[in-house]
C-alpha atoms as a PDB file:
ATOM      1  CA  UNK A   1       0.000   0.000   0.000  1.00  0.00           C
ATOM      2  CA  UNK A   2       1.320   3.263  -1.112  1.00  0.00           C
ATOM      3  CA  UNK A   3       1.328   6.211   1.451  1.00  0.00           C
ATOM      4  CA  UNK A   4      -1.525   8.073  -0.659  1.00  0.00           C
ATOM      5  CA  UNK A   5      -4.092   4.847   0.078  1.00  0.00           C
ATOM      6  CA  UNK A   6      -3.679   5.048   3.783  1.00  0.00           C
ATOM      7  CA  UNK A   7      -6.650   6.287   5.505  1.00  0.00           C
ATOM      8  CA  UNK A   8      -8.656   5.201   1.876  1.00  0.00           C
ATOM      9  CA  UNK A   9     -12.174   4.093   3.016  1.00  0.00           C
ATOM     10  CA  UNK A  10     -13.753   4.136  -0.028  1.00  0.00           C
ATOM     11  CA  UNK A  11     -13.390   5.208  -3.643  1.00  0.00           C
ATOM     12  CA  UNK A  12     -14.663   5.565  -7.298  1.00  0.00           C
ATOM     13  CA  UNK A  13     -12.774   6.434 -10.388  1.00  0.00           C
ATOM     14  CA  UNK A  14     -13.478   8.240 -13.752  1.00  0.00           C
ATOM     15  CA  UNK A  15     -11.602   7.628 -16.397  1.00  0.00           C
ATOM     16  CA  UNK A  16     -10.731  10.711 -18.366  1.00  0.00           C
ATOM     17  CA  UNK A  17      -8.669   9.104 -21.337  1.00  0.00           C
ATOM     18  CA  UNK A  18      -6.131   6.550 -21.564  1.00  0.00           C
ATOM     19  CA  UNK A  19      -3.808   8.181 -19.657  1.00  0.00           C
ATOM     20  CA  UNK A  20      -5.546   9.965 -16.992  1.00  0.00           C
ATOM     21  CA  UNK A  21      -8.056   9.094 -14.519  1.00  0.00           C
ATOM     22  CA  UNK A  22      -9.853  10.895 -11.478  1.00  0.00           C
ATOM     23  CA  UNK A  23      -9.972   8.819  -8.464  1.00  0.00           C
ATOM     24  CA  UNK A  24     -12.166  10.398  -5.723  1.00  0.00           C
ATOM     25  CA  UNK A  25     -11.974   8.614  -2.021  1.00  0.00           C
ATOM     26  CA  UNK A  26     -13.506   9.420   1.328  1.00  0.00           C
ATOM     27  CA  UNK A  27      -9.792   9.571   3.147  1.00  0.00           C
ATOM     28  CA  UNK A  28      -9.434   9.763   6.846  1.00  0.00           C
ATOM     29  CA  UNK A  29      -6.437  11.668   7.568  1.00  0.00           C
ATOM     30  CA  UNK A  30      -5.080  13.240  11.108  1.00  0.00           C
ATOM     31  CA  UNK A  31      -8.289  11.945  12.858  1.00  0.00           C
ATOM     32  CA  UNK A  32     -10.877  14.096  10.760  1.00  0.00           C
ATOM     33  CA  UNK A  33     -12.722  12.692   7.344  1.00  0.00           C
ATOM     34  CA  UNK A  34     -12.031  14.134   3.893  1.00  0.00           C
ATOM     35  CA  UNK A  35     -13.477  13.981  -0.003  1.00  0.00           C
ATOM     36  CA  UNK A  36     -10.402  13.514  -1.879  1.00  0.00           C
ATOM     37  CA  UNK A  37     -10.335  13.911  -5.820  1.00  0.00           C
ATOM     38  CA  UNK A  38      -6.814  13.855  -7.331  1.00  0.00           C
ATOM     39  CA  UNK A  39      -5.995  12.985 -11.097  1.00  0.00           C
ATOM     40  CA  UNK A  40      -3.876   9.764 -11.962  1.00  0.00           C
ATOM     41  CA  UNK A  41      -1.892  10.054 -14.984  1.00  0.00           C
ATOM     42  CA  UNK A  42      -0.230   7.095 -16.519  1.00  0.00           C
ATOM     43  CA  UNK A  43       3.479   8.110 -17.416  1.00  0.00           C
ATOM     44  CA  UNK A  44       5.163   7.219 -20.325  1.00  0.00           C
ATOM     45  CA  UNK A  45       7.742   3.911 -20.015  1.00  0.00           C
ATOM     46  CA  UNK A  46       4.792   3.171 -17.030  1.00  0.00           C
ATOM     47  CA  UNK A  47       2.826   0.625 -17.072  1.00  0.00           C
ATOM     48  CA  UNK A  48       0.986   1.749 -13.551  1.00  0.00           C
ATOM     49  CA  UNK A  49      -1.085   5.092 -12.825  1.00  0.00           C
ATOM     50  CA  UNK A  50       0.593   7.432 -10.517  1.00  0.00           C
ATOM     51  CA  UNK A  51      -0.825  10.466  -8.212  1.00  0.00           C
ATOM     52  CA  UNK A  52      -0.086  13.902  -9.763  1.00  0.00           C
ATOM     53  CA  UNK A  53      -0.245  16.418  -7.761  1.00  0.00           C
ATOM     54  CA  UNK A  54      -3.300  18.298  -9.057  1.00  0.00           C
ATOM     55  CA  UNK A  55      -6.421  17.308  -6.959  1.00  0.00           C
ATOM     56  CA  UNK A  56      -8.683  18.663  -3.926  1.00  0.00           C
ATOM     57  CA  UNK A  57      -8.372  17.666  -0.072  1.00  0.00           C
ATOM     58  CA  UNK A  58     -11.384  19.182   1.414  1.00  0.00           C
ATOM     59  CA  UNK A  59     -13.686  18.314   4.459  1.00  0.00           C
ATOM     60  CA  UNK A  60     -17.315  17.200   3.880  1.00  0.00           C
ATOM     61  CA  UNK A  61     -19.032  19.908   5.128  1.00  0.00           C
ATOM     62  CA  UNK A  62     -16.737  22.496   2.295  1.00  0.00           C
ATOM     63  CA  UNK A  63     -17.859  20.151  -0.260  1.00  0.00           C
ATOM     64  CA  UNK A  64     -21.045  20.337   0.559  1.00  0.00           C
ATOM     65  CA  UNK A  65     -20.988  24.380   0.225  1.00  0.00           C
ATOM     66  CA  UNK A  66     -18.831  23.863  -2.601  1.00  0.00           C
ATOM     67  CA  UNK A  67     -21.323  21.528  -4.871  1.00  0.00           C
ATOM     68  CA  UNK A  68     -23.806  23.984  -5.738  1.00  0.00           C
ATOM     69  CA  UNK A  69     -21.033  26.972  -6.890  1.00  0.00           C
ATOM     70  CA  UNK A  70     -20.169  24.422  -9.186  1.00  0.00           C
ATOM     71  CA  UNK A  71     -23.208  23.643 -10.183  1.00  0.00           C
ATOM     72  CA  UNK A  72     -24.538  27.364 -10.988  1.00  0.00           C
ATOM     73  CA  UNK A  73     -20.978  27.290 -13.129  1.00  0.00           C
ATOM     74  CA  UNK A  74     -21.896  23.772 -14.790  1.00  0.00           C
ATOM     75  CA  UNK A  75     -25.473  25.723 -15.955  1.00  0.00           C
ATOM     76  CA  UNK A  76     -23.842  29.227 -16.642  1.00  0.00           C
ATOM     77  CA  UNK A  77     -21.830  26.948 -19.030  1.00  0.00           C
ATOM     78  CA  UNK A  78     -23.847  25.075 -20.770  1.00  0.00           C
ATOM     79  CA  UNK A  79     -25.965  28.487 -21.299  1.00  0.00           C
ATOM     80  CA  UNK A  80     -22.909  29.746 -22.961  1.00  0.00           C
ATOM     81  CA  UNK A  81     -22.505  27.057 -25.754  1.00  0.00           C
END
């Protein structure tokens, strides 16, 4: 187990092409519960996906205030098309 799957208690991924994927995991880290989503990229000369850096640590209770913003920007979008 790598040190980024400690504290994993659950976890869904999205593939975004075939090199990248989003994995998003309810992480318990220093005693308090998290939504982690963080992109996996698969390298060249690598046959295994690997954390990059780019991804979101935030506690439930941000998400949950954070969910709608990004929904009003998901519908300001598609009004823009």
């Amino acid at each position: 187990m790598s040190d980024y799957d400690a504290g994993v208690l659950d976890f869904k991924d999205l593939k975004l092409g075939e090199t990248s994927t989003l994995h998003v995991c309810i992480k318990q880290f220093d005693g308090k519960m998290f939504i982690d989503a963080r992109k996996w990229i698969k390298y060249p000369n690598c046959d295994e996906l690997r954390s990059s850096k780019k991804g979101l640590m935030i506690d439930a209770d941000t998400w949950s205030q954070l969910i709608p913003i990004v929904q009003g920007f998901i519908k300001d979008i598609s009004t823009r098309k």
